[in-house]
PDB file of N, CA and C in Angstrom:
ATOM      1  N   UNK A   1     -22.469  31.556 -14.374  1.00  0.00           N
ATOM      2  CA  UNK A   1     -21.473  30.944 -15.227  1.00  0.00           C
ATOM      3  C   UNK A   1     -20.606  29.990 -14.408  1.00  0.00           C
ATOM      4  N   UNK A   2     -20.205  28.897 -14.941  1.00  0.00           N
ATOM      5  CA  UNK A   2     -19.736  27.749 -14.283  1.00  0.00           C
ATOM      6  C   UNK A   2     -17.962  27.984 -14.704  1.00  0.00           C
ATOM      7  N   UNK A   3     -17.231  27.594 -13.681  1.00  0.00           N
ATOM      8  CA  UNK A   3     -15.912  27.119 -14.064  1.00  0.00           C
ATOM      9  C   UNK A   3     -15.698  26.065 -14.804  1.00  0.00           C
ATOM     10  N   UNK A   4     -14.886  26.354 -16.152  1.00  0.00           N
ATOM     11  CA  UNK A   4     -14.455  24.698 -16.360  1.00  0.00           C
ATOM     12  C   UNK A   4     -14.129  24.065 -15.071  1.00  0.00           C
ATOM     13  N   UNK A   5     -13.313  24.230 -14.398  1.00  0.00           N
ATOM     14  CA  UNK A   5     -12.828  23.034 -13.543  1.00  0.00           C
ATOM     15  C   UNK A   5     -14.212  22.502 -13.051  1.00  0.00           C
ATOM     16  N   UNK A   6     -15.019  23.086 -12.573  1.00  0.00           N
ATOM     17  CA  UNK A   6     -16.216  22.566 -11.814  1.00  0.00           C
ATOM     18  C   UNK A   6     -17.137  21.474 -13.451  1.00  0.00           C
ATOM     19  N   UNK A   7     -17.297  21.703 -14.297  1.00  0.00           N
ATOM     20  CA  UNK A   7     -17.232  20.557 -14.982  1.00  0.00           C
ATOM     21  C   UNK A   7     -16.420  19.246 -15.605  1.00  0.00           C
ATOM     22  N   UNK A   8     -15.253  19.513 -15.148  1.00  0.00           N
ATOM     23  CA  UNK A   8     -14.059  18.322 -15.385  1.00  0.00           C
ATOM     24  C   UNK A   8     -14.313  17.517 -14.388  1.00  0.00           C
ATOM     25  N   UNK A   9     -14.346  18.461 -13.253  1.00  0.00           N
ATOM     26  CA  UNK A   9     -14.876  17.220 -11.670  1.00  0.00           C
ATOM     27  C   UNK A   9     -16.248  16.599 -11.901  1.00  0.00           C
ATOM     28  N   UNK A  10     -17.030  17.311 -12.152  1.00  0.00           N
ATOM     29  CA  UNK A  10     -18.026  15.774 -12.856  1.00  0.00           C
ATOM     30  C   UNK A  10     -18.190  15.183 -13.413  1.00  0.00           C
ATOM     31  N   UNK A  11     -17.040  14.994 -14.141  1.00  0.00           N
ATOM     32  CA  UNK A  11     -16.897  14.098 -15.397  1.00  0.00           C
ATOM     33  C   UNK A  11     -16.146  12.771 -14.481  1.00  0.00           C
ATOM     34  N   UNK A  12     -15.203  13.351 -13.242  1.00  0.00           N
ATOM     35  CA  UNK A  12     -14.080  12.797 -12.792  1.00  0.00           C
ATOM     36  C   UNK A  12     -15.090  12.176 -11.439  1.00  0.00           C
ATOM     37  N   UNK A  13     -16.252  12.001 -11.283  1.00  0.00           N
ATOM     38  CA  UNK A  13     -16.759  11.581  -9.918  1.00  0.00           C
ATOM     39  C   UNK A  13     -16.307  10.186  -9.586  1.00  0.00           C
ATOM     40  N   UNK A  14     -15.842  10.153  -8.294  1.00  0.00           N
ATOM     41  CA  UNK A  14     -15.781   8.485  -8.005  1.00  0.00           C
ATOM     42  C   UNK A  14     -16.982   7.928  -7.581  1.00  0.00           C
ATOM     43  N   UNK A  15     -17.218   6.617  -7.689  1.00  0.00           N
ATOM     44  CA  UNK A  15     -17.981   5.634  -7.363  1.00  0.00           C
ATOM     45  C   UNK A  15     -17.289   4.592  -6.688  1.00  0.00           C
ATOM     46  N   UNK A  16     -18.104   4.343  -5.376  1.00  0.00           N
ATOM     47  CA  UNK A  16     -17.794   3.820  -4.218  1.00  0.00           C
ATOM     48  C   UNK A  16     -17.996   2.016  -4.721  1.00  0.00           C
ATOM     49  N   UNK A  17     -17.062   1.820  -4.039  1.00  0.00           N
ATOM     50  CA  UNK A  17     -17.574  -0.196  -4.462  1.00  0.00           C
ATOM     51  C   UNK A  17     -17.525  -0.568  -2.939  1.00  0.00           C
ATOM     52  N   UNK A  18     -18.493  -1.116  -2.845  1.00  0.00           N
ATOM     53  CA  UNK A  18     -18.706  -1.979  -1.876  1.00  0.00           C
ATOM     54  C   UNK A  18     -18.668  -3.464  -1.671  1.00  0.00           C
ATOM     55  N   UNK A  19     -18.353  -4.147  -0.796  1.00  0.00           N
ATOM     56  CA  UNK A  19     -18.878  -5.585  -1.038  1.00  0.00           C
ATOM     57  C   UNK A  19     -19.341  -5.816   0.409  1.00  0.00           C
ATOM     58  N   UNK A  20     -20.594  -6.472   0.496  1.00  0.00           N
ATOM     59  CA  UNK A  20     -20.936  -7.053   2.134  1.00  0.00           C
ATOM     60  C   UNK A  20     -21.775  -6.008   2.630  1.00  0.00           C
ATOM     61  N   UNK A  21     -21.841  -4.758   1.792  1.00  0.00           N
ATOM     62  CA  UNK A  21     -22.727  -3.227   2.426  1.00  0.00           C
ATOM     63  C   UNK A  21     -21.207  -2.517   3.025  1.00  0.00           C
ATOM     64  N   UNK A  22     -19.754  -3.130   2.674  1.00  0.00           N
ATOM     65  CA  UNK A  22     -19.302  -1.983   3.499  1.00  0.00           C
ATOM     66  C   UNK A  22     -18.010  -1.425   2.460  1.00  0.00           C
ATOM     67  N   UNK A  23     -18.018  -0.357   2.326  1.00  0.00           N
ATOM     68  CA  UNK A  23     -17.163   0.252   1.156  1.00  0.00           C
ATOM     69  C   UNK A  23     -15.740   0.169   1.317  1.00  0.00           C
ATOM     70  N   UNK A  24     -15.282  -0.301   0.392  1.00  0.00           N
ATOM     71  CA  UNK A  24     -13.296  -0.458   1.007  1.00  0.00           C
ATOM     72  C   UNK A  24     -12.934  -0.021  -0.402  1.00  0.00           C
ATOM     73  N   UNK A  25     -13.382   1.320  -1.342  1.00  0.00           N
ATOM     74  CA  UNK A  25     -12.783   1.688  -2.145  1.00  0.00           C
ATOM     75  C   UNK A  25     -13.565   2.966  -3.169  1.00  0.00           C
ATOM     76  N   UNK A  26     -13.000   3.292  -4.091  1.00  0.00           N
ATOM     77  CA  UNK A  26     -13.406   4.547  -5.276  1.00  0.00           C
ATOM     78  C   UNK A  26     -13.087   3.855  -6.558  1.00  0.00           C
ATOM     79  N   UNK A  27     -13.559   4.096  -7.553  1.00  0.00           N
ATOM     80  CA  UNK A  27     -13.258   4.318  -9.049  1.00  0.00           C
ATOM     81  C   UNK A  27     -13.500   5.494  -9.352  1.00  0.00           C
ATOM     82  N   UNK A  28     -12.637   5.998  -9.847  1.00  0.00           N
ATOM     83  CA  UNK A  28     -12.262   6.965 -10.764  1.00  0.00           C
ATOM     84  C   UNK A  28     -12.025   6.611 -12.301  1.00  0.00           C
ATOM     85  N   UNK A  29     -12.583   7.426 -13.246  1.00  0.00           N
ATOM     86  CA  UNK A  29     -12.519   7.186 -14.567  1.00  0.00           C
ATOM     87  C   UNK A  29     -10.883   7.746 -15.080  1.00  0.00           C
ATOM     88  N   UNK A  30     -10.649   7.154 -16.081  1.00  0.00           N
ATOM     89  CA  UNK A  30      -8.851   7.896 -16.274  1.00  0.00           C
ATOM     90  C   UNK A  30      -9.074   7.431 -17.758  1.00  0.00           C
ATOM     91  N   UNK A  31      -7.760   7.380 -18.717  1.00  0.00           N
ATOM     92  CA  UNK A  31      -7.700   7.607 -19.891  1.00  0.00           C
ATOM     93  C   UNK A  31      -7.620   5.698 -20.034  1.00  0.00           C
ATOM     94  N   UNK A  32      -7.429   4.925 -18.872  1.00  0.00           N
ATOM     95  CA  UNK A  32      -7.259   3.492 -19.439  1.00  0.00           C
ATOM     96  C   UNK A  32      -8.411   2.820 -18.766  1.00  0.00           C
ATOM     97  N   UNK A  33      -9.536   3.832 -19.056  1.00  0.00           N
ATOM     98  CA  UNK A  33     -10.829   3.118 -18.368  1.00  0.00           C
ATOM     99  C   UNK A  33     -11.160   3.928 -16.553  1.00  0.00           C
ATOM    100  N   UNK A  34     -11.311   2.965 -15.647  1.00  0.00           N
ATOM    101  CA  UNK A  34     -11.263   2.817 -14.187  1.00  0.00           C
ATOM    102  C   UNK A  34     -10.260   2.824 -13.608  1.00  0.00           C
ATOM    103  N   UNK A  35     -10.006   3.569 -12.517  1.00  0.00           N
ATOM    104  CA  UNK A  35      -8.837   3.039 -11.498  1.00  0.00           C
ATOM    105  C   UNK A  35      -9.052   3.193 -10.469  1.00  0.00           C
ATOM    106  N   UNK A  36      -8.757   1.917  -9.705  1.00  0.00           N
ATOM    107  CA  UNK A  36      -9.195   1.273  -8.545  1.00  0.00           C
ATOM    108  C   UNK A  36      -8.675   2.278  -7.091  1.00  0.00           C
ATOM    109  N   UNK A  37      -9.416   2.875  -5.969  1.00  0.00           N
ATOM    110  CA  UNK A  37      -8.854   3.388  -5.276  1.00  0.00           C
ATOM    111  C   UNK A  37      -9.016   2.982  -3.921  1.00  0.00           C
ATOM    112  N   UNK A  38      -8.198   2.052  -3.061  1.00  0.00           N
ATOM    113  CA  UNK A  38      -8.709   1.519  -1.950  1.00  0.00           C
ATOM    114  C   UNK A  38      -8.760   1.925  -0.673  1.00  0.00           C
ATOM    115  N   UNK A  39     -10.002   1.892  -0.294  1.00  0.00           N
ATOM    116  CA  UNK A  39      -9.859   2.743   1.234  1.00  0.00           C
ATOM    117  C   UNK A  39      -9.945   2.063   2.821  1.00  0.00           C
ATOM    118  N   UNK A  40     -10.022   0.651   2.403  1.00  0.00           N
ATOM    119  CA  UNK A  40      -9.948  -0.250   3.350  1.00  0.00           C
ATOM    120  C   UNK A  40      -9.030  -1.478   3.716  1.00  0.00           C
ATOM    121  N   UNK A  41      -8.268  -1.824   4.040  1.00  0.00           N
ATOM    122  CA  UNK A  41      -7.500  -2.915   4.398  1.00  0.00           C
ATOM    123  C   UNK A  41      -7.496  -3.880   3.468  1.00  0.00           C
ATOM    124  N   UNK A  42      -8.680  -5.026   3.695  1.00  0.00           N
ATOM    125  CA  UNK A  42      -8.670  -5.745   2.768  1.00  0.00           C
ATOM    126  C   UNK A  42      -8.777  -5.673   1.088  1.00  0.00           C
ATOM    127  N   UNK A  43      -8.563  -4.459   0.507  1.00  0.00           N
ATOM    128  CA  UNK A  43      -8.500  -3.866  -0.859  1.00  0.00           C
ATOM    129  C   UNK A  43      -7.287  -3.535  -1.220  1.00  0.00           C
ATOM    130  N   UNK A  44      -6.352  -3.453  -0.115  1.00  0.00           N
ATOM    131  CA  UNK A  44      -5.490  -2.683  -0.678  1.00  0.00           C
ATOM    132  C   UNK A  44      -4.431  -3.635  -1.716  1.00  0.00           C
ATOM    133  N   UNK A  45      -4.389  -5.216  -1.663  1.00  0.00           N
ATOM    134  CA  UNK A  45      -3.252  -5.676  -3.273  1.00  0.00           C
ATOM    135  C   UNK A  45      -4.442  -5.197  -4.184  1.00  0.00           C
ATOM    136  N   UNK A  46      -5.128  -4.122  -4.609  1.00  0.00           N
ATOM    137  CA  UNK A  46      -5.269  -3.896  -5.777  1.00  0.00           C
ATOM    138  C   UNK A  46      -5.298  -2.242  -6.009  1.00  0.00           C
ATOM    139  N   UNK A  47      -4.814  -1.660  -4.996  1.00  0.00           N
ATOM    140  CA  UNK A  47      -4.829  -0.620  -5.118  1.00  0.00           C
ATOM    141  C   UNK A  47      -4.186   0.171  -6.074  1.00  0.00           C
ATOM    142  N   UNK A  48      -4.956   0.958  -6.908  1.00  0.00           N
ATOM    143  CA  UNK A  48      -4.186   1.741  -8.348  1.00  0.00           C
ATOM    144  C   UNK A  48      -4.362   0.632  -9.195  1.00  0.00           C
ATOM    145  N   UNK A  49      -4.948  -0.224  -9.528  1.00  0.00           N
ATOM    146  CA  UNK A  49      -5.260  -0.925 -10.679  1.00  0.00           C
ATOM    147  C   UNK A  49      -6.411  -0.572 -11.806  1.00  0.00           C
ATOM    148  N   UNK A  50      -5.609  -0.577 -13.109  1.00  0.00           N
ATOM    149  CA  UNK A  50      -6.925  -0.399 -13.927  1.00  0.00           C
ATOM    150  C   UNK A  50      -7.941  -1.487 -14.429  1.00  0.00           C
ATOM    151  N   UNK A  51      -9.000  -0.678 -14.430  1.00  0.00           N
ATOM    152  CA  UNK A  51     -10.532  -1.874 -15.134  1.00  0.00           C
ATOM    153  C   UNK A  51     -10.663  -0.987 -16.290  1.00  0.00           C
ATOM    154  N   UNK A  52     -11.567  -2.256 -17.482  1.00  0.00           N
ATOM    155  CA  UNK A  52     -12.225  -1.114 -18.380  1.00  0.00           C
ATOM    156  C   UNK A  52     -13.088  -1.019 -18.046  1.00  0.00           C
ATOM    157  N   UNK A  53     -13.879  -1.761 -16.788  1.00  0.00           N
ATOM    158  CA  UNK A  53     -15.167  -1.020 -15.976  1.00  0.00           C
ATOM    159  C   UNK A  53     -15.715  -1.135 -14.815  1.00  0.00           C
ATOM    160  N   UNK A  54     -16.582  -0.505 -14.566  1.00  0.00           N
ATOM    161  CA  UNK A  54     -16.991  -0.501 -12.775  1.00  0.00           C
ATOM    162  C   UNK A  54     -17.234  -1.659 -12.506  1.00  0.00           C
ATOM    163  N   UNK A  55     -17.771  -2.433 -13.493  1.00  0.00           N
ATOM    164  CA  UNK A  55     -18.252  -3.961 -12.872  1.00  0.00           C
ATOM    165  C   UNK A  55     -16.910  -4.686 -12.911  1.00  0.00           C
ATOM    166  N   UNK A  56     -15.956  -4.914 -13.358  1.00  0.00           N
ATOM    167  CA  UNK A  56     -14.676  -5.774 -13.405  1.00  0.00           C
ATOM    168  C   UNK A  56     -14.103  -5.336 -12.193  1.00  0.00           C
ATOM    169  N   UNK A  57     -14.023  -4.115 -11.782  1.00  0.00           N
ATOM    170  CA  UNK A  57     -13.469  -3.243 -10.791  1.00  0.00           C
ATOM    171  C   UNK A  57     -13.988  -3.843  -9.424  1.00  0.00           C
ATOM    172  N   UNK A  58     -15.354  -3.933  -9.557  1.00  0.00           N
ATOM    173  CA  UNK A  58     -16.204  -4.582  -8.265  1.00  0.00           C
ATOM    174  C   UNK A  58     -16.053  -5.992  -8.439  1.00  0.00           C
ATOM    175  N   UNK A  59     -15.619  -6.722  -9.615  1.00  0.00           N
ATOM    176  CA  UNK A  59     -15.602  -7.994  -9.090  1.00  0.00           C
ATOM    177  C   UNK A  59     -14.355  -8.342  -8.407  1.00  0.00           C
ATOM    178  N   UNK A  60     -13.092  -7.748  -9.438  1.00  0.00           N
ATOM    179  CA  UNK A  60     -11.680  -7.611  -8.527  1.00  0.00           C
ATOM    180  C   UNK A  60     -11.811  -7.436  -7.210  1.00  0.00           C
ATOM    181  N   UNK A  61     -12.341  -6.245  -6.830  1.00  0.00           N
ATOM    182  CA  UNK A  61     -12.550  -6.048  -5.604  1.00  0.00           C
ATOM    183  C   UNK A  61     -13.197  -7.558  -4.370  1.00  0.00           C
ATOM    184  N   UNK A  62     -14.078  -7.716  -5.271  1.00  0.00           N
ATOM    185  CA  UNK A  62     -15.004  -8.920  -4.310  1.00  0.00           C
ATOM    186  C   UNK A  62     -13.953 -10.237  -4.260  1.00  0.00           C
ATOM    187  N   UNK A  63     -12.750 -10.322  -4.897  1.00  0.00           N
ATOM    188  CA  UNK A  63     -12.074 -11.689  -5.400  1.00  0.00           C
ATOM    189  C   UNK A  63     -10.861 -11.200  -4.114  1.00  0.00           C
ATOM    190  N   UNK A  64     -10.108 -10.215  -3.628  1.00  0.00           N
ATOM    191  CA  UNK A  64      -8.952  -9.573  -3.132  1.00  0.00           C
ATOM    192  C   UNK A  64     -10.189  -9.498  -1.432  1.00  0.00           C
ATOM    193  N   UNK A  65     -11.014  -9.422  -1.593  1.00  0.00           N
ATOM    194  CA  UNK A  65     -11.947  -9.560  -0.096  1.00  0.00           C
ATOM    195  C   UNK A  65     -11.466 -10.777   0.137  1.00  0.00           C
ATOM    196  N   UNK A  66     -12.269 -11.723  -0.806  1.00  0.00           N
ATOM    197  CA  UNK A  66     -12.101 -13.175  -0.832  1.00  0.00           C
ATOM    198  C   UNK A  66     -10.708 -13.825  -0.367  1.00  0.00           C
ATOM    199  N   UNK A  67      -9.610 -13.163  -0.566  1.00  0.00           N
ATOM    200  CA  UNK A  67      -8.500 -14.019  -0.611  1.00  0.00           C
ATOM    201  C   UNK A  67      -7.922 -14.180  -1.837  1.00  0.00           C
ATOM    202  N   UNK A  68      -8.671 -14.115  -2.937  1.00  0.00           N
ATOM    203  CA  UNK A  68      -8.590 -15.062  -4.225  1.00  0.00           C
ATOM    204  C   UNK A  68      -7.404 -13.908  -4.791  1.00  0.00           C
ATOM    205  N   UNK A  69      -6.405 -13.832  -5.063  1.00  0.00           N
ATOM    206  CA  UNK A  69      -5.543 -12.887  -5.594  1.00  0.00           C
ATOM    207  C   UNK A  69      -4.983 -13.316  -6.880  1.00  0.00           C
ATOM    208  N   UNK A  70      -5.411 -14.178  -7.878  1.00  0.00           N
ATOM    209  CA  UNK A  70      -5.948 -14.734  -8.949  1.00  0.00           C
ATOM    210  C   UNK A  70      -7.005 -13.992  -9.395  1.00  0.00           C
ATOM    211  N   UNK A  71      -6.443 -12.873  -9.655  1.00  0.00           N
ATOM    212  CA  UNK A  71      -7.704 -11.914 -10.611  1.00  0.00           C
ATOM    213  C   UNK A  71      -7.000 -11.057 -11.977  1.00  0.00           C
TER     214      UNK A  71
END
């Protein structure tokens, strides 16, 4: 028999975003979609931001690598 909690956490898994092959962050799912969790330097002006999805999340991400802070 399983714990609830041990099924809430897989509902709650993060997914790593990468850009370049090298990971500078998490998404986590939340009640306003995605939220951005940064684990590398160049990620961090978006850190705690929401997406309504992993792909907006990874492009933000790839634009705040860039410089481009126009996202």
């Amino acid at each position: 028999m399983q714990e609830p909690s041990l099924k809430t956490a897989e509902k709650i898994r993060p997914t790593v975003i990468e850009v370049g092959g090298e990971p500078l962050g998490v998404v986590v799912p939340d009640a306003e979609g995605y939220r951005f969790l940064a684990v590398k330097l160049p990620a961090f002006p978006i850190d705690g931001q929401h997406f309504p999805s992993i792909e907006t999340a990874h492009f933000a991400v790839s634009q705040a690598v860039r410089g481009d802070q126009a996202i």
